[in-house]
Protein backbone atom coordinates (compact mmCIF):
# COMPACT_ATOMS: atom_id res chain seq x y z
CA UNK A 1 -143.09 138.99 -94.81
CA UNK A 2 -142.73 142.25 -96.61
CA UNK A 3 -146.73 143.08 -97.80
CA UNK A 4 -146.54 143.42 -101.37
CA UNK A 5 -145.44 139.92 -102.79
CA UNK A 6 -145.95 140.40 -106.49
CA UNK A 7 -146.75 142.84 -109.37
CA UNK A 8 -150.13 141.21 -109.97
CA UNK A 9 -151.03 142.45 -106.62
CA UNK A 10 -152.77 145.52 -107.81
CA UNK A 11 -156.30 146.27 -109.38
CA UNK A 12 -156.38 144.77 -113.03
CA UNK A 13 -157.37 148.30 -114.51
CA UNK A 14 -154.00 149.40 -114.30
CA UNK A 15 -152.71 146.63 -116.91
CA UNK A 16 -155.23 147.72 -118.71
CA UNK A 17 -154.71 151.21 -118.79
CA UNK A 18 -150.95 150.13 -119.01
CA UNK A 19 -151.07 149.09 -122.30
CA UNK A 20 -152.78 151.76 -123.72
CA UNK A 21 -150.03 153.97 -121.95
CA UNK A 22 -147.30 152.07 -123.37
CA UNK A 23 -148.88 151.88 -126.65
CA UNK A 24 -149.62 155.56 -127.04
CA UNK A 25 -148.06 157.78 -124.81
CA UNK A 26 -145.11 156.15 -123.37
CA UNK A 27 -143.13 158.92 -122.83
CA UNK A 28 -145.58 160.86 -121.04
CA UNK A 29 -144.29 162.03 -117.49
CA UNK A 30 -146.40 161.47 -114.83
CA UNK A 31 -146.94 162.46 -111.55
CA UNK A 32 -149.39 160.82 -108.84
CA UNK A 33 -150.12 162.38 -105.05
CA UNK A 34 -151.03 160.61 -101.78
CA UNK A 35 -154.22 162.29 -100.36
CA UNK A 36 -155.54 160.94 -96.77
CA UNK A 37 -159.24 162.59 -96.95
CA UNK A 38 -160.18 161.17 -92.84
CA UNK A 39 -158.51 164.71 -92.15
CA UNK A 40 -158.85 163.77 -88.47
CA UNK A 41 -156.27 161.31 -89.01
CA UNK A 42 -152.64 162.20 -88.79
CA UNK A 43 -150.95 158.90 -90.40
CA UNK A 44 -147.61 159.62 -89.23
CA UNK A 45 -148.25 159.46 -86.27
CA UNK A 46 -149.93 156.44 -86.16
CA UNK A 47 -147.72 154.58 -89.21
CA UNK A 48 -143.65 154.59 -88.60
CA UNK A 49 -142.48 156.34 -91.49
CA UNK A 50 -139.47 153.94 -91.55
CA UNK A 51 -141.37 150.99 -91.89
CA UNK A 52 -143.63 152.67 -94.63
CA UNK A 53 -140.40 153.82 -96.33
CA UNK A 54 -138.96 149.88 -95.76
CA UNK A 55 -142.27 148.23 -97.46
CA UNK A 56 -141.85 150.71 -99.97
CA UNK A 57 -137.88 150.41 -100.76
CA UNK A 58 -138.58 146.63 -100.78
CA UNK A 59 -141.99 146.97 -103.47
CA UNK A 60 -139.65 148.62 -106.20
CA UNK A 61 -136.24 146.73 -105.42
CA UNK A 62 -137.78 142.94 -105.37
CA UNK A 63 -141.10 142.85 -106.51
CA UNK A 64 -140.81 141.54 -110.15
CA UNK A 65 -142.96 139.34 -112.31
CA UNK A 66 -142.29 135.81 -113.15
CA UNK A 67 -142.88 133.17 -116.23
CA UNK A 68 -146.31 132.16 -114.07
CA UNK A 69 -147.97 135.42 -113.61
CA UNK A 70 -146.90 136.61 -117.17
CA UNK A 71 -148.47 133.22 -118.68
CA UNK A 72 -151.55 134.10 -116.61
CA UNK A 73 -151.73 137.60 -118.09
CA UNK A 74 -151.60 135.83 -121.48
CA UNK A 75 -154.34 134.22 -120.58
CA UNK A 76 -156.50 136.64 -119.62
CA UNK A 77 -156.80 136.58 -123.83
CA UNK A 78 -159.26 134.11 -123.07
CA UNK A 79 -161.97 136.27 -121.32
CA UNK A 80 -161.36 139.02 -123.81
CA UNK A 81 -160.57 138.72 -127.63
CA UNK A 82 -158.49 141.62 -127.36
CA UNK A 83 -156.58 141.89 -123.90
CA UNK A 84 -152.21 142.18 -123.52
CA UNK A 85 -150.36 142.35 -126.75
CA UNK A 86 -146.80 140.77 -126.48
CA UNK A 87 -145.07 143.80 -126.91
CA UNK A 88 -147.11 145.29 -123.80
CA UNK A 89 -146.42 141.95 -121.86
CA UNK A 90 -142.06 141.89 -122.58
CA UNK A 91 -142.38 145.56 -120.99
CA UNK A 92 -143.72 144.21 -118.06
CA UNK A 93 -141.54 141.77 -117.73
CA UNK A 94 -138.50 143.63 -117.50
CA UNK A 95 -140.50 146.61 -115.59
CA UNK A 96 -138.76 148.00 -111.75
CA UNK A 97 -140.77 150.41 -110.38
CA UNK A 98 -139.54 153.94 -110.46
CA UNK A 99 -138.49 155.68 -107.18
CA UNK A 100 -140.78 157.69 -104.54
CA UNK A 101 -140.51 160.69 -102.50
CA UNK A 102 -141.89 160.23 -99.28
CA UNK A 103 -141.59 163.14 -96.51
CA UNK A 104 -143.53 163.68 -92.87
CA UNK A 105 -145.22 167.56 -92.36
CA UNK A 106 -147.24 168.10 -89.47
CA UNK A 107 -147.71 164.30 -88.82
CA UNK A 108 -149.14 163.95 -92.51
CA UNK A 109 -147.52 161.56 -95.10
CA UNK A 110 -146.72 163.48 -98.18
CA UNK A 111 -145.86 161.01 -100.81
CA UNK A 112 -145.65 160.99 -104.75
CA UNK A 113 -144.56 158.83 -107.24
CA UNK A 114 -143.21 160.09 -110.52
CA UNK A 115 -142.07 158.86 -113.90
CA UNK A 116 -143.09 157.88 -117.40
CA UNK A 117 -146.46 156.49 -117.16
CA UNK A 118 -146.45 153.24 -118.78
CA UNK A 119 -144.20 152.42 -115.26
CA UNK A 120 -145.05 154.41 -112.34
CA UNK A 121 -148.86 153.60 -113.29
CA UNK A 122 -148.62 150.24 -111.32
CA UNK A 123 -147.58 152.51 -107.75
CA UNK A 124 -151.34 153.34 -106.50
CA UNK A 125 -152.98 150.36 -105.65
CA UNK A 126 -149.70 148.74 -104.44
CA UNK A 127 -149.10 151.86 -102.26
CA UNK A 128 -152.24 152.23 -100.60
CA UNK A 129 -152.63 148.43 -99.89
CA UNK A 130 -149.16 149.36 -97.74
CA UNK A 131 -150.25 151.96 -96.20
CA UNK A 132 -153.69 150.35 -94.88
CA UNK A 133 -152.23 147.29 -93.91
CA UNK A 134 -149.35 149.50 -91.58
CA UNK A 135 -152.19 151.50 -90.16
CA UNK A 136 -154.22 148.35 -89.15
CA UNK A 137 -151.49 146.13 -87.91
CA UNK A 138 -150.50 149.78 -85.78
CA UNK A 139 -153.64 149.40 -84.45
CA UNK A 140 -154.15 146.09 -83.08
CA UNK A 141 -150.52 145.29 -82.32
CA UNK A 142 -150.88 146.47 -78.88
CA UNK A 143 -153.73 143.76 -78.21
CA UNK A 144 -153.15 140.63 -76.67
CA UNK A 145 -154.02 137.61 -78.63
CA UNK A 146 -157.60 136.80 -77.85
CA UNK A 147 -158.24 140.98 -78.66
CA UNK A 148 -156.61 140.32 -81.51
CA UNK A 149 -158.76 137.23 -82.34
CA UNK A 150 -161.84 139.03 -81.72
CA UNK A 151 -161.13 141.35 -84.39
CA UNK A 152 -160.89 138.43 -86.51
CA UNK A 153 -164.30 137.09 -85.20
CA UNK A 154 -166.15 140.26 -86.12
CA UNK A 155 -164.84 140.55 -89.44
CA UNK A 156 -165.75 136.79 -89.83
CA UNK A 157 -169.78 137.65 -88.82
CA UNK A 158 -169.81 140.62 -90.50
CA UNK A 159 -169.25 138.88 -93.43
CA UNK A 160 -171.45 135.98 -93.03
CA UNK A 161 -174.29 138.14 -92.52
CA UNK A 162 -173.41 139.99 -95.88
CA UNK A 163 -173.70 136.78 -97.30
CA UNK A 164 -176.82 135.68 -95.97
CA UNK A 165 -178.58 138.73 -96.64
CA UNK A 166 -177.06 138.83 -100.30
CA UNK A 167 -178.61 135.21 -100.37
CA UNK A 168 -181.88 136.20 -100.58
CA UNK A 169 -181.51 137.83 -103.59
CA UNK A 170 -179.90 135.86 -106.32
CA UNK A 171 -179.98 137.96 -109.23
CA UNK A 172 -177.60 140.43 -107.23
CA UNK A 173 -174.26 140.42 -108.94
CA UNK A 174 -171.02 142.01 -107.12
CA UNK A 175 -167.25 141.49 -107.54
CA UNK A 176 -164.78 142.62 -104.97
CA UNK A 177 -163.30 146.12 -105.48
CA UNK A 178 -161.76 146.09 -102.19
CA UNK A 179 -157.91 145.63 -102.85
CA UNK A 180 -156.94 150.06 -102.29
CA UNK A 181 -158.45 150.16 -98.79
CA UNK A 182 -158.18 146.32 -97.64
CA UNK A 183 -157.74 145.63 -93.66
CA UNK A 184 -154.31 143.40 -95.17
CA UNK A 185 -153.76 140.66 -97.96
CA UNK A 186 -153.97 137.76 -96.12
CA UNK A 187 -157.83 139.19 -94.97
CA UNK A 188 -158.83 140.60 -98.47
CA UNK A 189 -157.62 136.73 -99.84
CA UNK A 190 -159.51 134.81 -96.99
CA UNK A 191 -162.81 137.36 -98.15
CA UNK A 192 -162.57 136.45 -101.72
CA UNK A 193 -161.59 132.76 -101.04
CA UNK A 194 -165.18 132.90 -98.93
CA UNK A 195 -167.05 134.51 -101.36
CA UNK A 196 -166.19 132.46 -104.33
CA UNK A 197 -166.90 129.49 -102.42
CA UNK A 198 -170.24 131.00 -100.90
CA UNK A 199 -171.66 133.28 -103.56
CA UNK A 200 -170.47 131.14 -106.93
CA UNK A 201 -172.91 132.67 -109.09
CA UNK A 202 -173.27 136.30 -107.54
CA UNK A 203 -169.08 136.66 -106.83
CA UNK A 204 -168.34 137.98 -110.48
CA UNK A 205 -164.84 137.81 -109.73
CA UNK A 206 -161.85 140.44 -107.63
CA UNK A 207 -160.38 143.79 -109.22
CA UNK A 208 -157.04 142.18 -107.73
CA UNK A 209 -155.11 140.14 -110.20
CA UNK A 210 -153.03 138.25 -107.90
CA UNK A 211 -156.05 136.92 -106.42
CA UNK A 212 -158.14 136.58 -109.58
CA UNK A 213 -155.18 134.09 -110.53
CA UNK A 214 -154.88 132.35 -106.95
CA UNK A 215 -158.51 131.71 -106.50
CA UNK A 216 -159.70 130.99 -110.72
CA UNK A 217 -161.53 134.21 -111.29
CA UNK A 218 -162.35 136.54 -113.94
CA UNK A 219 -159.68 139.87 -113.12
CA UNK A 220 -162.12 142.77 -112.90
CA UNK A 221 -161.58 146.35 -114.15
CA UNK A 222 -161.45 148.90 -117.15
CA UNK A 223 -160.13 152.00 -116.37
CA UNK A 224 -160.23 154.79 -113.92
CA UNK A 225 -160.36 158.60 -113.57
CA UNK A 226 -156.90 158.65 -114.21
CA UNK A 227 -157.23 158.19 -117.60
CA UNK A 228 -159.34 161.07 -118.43
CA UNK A 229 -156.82 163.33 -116.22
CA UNK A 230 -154.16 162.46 -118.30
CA UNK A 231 -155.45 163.00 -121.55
CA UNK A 232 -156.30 166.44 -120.51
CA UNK A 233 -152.43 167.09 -119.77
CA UNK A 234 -151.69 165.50 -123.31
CA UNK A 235 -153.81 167.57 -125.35
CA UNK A 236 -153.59 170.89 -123.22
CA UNK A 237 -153.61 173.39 -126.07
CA UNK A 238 -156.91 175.48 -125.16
CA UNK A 239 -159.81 175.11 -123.54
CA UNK A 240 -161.73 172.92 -126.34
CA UNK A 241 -158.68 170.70 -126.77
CA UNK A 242 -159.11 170.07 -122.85
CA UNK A 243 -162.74 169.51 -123.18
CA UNK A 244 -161.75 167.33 -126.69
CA UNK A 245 -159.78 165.43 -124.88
CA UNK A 246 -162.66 163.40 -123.43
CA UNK A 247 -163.89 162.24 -126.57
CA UNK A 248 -159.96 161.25 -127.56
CA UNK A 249 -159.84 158.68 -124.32
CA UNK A 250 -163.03 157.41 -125.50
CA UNK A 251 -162.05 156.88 -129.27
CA UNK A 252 -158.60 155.57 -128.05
CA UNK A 253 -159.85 152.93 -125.33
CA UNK A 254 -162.55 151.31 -128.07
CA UNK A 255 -159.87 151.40 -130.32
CA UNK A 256 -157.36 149.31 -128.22
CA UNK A 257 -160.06 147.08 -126.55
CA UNK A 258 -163.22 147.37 -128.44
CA UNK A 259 -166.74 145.76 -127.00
CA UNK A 260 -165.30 143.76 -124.73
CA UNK A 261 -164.39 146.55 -122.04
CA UNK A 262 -166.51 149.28 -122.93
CA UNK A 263 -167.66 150.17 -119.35
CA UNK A 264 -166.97 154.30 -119.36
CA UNK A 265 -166.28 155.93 -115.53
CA UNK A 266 -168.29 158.50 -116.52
CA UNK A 267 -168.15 161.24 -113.37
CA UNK A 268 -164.45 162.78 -113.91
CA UNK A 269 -165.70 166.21 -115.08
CA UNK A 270 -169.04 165.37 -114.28
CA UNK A 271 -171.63 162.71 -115.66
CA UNK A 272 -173.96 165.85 -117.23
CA UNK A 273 -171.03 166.62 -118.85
CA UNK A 274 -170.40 163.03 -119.96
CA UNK A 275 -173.36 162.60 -121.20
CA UNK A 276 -173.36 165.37 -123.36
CA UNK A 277 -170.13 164.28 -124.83
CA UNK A 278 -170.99 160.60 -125.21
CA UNK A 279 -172.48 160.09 -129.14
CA UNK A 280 -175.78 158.26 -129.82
CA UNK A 281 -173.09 156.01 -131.73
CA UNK A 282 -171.13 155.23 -128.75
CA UNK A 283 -174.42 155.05 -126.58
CA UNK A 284 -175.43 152.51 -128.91
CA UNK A 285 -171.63 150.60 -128.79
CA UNK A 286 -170.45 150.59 -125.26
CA UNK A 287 -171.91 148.23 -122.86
CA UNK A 288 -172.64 150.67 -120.10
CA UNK A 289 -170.90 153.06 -117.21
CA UNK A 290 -169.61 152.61 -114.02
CA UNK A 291 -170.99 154.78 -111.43
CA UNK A 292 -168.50 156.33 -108.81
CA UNK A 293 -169.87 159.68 -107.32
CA UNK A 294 -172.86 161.39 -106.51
CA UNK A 295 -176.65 160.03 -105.72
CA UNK A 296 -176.51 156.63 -107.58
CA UNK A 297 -180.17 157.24 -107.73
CA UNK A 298 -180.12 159.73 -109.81
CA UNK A 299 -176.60 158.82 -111.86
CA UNK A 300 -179.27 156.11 -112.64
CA UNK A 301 -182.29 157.71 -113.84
CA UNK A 302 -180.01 160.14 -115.57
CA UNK A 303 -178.31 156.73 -117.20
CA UNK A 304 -182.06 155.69 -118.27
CA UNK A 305 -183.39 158.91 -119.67
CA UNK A 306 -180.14 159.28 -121.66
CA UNK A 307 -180.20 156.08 -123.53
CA UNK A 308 -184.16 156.34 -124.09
CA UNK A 309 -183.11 160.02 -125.48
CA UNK A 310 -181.17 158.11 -128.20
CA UNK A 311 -183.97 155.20 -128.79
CA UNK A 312 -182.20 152.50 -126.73
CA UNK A 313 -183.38 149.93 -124.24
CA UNK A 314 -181.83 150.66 -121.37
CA UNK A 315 -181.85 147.21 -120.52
CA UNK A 316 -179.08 146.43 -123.21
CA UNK A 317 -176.98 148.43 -121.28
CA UNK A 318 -175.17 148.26 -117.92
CA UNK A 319 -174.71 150.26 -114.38
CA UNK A 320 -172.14 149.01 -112.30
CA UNK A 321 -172.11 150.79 -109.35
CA UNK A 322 -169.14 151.78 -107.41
CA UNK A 323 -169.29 154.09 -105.06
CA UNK A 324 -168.88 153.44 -101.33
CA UNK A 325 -171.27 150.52 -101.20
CA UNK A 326 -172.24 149.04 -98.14
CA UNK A 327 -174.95 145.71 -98.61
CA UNK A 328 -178.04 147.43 -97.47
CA UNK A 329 -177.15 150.37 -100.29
CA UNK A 330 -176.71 147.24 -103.05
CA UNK A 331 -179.87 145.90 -102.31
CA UNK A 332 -181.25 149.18 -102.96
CA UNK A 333 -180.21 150.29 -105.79
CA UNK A 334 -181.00 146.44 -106.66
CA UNK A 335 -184.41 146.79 -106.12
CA UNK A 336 -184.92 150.18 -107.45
CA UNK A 337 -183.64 149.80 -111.23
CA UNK A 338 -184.67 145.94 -111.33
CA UNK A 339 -186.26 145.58 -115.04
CA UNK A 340 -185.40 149.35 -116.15
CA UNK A 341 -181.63 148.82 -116.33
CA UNK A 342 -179.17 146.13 -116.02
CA UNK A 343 -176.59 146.06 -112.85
CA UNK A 344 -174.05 145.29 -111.29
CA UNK A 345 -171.82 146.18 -108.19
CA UNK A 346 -168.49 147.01 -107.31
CA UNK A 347 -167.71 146.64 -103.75
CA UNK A 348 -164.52 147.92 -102.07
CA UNK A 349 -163.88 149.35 -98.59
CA UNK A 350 -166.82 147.90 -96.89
CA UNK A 351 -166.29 144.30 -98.45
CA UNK A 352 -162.52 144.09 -97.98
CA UNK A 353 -161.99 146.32 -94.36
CA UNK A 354 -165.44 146.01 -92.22
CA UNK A 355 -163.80 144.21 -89.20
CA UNK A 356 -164.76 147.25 -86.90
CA UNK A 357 -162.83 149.83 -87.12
CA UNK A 358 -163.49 153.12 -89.03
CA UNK A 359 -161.75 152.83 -92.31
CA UNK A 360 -159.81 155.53 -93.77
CA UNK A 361 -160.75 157.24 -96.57
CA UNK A 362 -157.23 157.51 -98.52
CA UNK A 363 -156.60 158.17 -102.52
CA UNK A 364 -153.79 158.35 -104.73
CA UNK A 365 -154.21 160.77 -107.92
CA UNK A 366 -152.66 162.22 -111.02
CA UNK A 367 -151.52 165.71 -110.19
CA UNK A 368 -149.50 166.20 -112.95
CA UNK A 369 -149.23 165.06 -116.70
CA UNK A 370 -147.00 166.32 -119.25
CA UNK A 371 -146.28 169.41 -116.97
CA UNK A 372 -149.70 170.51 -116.60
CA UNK A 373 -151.79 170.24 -112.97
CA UNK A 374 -154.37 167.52 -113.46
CA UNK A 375 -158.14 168.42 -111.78
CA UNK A 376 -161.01 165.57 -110.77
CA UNK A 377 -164.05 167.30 -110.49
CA UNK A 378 -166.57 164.30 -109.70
CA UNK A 379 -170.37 164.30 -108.83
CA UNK A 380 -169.04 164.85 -105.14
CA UNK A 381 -167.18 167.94 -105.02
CA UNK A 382 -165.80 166.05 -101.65
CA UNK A 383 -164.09 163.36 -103.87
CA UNK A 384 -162.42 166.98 -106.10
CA UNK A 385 -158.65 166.89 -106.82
CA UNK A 386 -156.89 169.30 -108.06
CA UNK A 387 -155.22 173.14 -107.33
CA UNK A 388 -157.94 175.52 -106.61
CA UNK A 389 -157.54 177.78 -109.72
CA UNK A 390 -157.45 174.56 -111.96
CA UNK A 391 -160.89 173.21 -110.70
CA UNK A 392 -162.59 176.74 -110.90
CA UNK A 393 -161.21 176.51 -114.85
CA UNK A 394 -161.71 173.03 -115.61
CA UNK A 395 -165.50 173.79 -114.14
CA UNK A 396 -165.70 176.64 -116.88
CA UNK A 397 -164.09 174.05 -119.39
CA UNK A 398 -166.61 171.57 -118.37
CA UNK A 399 -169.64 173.40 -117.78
CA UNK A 400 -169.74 172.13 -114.39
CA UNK A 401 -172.86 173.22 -112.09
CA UNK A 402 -172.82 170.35 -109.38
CA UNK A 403 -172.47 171.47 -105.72
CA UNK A 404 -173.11 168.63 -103.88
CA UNK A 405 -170.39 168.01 -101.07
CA UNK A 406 -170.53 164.98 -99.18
CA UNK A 407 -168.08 163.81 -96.52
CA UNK A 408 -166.36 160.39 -98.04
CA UNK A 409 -166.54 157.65 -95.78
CA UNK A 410 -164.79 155.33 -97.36
């Protein structure tokens, strides 16, 4: 069975960014860039290329959505007053993916995906599912069947002991963020199927849609660096129109969803810089951040000290943290801002792909919008994207003065 079975299966932030897309800017040309950051690893060499280019040729040619998954998107109305519009929704109906370029140098992949945005947004999480899943299977295919089983078996009580140490501590809330990096479907849909069973009321819900639907959860997501990369190839004018353009995402994404998905990513050009930009207005408005980069410790205490600088309880507002988790690092950060700020936890590469084996660390990015190079600068200047000369400027735009560096694990 070809991997990718349906346009739901990709993290519900990118219907959500989607829409706004479509409804804005959809004529925007985009471009997005495969980046495998285990340097160690050459992929080709490991992954056939013709397979990778078959799972890919079959994602855009067949994959389509259907009256079901459409009704369920509909649906998602439910959790949120102000979710898919039915202009947004026919779109998607009739949507093919655009094309790919895919090419092998020096036994690295080098693939991008390019189009208007409102369709070639979908590619990234669909993409790097495929590629994980080929490097896995490439791995234990040359096991017999009881190796092979034993794989299984670890993953399996590696998981229960998550669970039984996440037990203890019931006021620990988490969803699964796991579907970019995942071992393979079939193990990121027996996790969540385990979890929602296990867990009921600390399993918020899955970032994948597909499985949100399968398994009667709430589809978890807002939006993602991407969108703040974007803007900044929109509204390229000057250097303050580039820095403006962070307050425009912000103004834009309340104005198409409002309360109800007011979680800002708040490290793309840095969360000192963020913080500077956010208004005591929005402060007051949006329900919180999501933490990606950097010492969550102290994207915390930052979080606290800024909302007390504006005269609000920081325990109106919201952390969810996001970055590389592993279950000793949630009950941490758990037990450090318990009663100073409310959280929350998004866990992806360790939840979804902890069977033993190192996992990768791969990423796929905006590196061009509107003809202009796009630049992530992050907390972790590890975690940067972005041509050289663009991140030294866009750190001058920004008024950037991190240097930490820290090797990505996941």
């Amino acid at each position: 069975m070809p991997i990718i079975q349906s346009l739901l299966d990709v993290d519900f932030y990118k219907f959500t960014m989607g829409q706004l897309a479509f409804h804005r800017y959809p004529k925007i040309q985009v471009r997005y860039g495969f980046k495998n950051r285990t340097k160690a690893v050459k992929l080709a060499k490991i992954i056939n290329p013709c397979k990778l280019r078959e799972e890919l040729d079959w994602t855009r040619d067949n994959v389509r959505t259907d009256k079901s998954e459409l009704h369920y998107l509909r649906g998602t109305n439910e959790y949120q007053d102000r979710m898919f519009e039915e202009d947004y929704l026919e779109f998607f109906r009739e949507l093919q993916l655009p094309d790919y370029h895919l090419e092998v140098i020096d036994g690295n992949l080098v693939l991008e995906f390019a189009g208007p945005w409102p369709s070639v947004i979908y590619w990234e999480t669909m993409a790097l599912a495929i590629i994980n899943e080929l490097y896995y299977h490439a791995l234990i295919k040359g096991m017999n069947r009881f190796n092979q089983d034993l794989v299984f078996a670890e993953g399996k009580m590696r998981l229960a002991e998550k669970i039984e140490r996440l037990r203890a501590y019931p006021e620990i809330t988490f969803s699964d963020f796991g579907t970019r990096r995942r071992f393979s479907f079939d193990w990121q849909d027996y996790v969540v199927g385990v979890l929602a069973q296990e867990l009921p009321r600390q399993f918020l819900g899955t970032s994948n849609t597909y499985l949100a639907m399968k398994h009667a959860l709430l589809p978890m997501g807002t939006e993602a660096h991407e969108m703040d990369m974007v803007y900044t190839g929109i509204f390229h004018g000057s250097d303050d129109e580039i820095r403006s353009s962070h307050q425009k995402v912000l103004e834009d994404w309340w104005a198409e969803y409002g309360w109800g998905l007011s979680i800002a990513l708040s490290d793309t050009f840095g969360t000192d810089f963020f913080f500077r930009d956010m208004s005591r207005e929005q402060a007051n408005a949006w329900k919180g951040i999501r933490q990606d980069s950097g010492d969550p410790i102290a994207i915390g205490e930052k979080a606290i000290a800024f909302y007390r600088s504006h005269g609000i309880d920081p325990m109106e507002k919201l952390i969810v943290f996001s970055d590389g988790l592993e279950v000793d690092k949630i009950i941490e950060l758990y037990e450090h801002f318990k009663g100073r700020i409310r959280t929350t936890f998004g866990w992806g590469t360790n939840l979804t792909n902890d069977l033993g084996f190192k996992p990768l660390s791969i990423v796929i990015k905006i590196i061009e919008a509107n003809g202009h190079g796009t630049v992530k600068l992050s907390d972790n200047l590890a975690k940067a994207i972005g041509k050289p000369e663009d991140i030294e400027r866009f750190k001058r735009i920004f008024r950037y003065s991190g240097t930490d560096y820290t090797e990505t694990k996941y």
